[in-house]
Protein backbone atom coordinates (compact mmCIF):
# COMPACT_ATOMS: atom_id res chain seq x y z
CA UNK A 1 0.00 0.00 0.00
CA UNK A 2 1.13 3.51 -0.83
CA UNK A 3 1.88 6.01 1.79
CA UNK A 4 -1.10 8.45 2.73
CA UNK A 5 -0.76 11.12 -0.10
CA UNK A 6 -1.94 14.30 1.64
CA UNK A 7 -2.34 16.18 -1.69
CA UNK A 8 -5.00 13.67 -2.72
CA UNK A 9 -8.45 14.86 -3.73
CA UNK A 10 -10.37 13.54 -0.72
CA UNK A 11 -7.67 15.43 1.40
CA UNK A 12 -8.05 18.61 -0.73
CA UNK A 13 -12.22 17.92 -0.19
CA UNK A 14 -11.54 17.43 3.71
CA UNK A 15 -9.87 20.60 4.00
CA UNK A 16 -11.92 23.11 1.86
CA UNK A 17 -9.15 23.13 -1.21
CA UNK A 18 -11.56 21.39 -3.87
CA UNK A 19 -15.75 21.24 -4.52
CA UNK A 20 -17.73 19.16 -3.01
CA UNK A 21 -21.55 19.16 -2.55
CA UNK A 22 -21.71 17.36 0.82
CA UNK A 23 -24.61 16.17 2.10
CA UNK A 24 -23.33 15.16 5.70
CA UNK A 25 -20.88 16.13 7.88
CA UNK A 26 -19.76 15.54 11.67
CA UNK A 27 -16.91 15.14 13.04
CA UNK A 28 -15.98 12.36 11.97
CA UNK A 29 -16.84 12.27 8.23
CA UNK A 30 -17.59 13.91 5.49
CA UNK A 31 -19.88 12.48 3.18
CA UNK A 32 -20.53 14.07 -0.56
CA UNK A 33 -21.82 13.51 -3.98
CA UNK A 34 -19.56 11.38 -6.13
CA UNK A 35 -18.75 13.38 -9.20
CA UNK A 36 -19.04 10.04 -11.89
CA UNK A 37 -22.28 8.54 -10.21
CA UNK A 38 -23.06 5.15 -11.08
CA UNK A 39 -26.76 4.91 -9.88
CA UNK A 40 -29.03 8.40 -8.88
CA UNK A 41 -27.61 8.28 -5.77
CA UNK A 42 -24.08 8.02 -5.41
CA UNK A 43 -22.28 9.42 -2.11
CA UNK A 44 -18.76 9.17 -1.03
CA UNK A 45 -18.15 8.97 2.61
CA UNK A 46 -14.64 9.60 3.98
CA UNK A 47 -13.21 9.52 7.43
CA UNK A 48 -11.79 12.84 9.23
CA UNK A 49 -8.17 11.03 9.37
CA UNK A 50 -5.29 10.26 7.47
CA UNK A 51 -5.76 6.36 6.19
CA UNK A 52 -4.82 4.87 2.77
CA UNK A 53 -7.18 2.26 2.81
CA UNK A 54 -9.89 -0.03 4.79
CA UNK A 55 -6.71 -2.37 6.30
CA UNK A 56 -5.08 0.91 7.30
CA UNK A 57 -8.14 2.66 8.82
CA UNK A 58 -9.40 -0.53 10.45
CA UNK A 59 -5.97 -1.22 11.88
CA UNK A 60 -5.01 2.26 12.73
CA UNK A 61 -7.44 4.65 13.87
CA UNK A 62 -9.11 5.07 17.37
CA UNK A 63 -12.05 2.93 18.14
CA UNK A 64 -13.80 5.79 18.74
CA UNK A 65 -13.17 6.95 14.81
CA UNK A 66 -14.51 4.09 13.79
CA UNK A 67 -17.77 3.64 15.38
CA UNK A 68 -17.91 7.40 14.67
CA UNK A 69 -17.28 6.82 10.77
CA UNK A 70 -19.49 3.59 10.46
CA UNK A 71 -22.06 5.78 12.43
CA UNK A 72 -21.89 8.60 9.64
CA UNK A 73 -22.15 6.31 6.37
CA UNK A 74 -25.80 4.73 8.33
CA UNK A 75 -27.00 8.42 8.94
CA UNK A 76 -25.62 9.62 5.47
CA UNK A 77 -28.07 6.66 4.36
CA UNK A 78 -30.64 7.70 6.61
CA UNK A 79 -30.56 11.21 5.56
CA UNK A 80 -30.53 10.11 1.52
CA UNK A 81 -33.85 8.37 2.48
CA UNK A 82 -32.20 5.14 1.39
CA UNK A 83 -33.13 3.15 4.33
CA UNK A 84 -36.68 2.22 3.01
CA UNK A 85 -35.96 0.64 -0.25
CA UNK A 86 -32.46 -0.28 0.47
CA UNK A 87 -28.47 1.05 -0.90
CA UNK A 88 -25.34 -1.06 -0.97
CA UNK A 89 -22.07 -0.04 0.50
CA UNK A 90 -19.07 -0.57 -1.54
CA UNK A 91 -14.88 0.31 -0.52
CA UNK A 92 -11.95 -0.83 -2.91
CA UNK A 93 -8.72 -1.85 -1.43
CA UNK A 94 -5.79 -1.88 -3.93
CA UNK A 95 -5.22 -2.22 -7.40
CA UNK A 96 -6.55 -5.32 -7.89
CA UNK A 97 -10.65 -3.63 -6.27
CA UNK A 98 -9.15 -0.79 -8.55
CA UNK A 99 -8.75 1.79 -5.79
CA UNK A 100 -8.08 5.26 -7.27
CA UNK A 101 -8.14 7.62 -4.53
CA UNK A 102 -5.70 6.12 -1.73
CA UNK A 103 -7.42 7.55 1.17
CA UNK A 104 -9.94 5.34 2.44
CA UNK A 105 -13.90 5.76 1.55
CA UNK A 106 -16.85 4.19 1.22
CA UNK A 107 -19.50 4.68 -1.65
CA UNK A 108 -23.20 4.69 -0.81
CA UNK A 109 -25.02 3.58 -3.93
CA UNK A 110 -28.90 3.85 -4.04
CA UNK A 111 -32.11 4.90 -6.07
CA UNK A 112 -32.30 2.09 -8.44
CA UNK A 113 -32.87 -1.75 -8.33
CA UNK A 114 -28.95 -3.04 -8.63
CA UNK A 115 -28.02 -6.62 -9.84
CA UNK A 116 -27.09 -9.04 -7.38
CA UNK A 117 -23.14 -9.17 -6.52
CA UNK A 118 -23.21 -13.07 -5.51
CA UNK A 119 -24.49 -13.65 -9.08
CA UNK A 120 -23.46 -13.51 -12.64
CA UNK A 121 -23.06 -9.08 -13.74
CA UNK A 122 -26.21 -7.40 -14.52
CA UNK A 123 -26.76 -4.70 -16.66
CA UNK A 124 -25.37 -1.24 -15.41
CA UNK A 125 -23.10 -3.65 -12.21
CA UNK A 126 -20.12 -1.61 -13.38
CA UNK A 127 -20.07 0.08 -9.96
């Protein structure tokens, strides 16, 4: 795994330095509208820290953190009105889950019926 790159654009988001259009915030995360959405609703949630990936966040940051962050992503869902007819949560680790941005995140994807991910791909699974 890379070392944390604190130029990268979920840093930049976390600090003010690039647009987002959030839709939740506390202290800690930050959740916000993924600019390439792959179903109507599309939100990225990242934690207020400094972690490359799910291994590194899991393994590194305070308990409290991370019942904070897991916290965030249900009441990012909540707030989405997502609950009701459901959302899947989706993080890549590594180039092989073809991870782009190497601070760790989670993408809420809702809005639509998706295909199911212990099947074969259905149409529009690219996510």
């Amino acid at each position: 795994m890379p070392v944390y790159d604190r130029s990268n654009v979920f840093a930049r988001i976390l600090r003010g330095e690039a647009p987002s259009t959030r839709v939740y915030e506390d202290e800690f995360a930050l959740a916000f509208r993924n600019i390439h959405p792959r179903t109507p609703i599309h939100v990225v949630v990242v934690p207020k820290g400094e972690y490359v990936s799910h291994a590194d966040f899991s393994a590194s940051a305070p308990p409290e953190l991370i019942v904070g962050f897991w916290r965030a992503v249900g009441r990012t869902a909540a707030a989405l009105g997502l609950e009701q007819r459901g959302y899947r949560i989706i993080t890549n680790h590594g180039s092989d889950a073809n991870q782009v941005v190497f601070h760790f995140h989670v993408h809420i994807l809702g809005g639509r019926q998706m295909g199911s991910v212990s099947g074969p791909p259905g149409p529009g699974d690219g996510t």
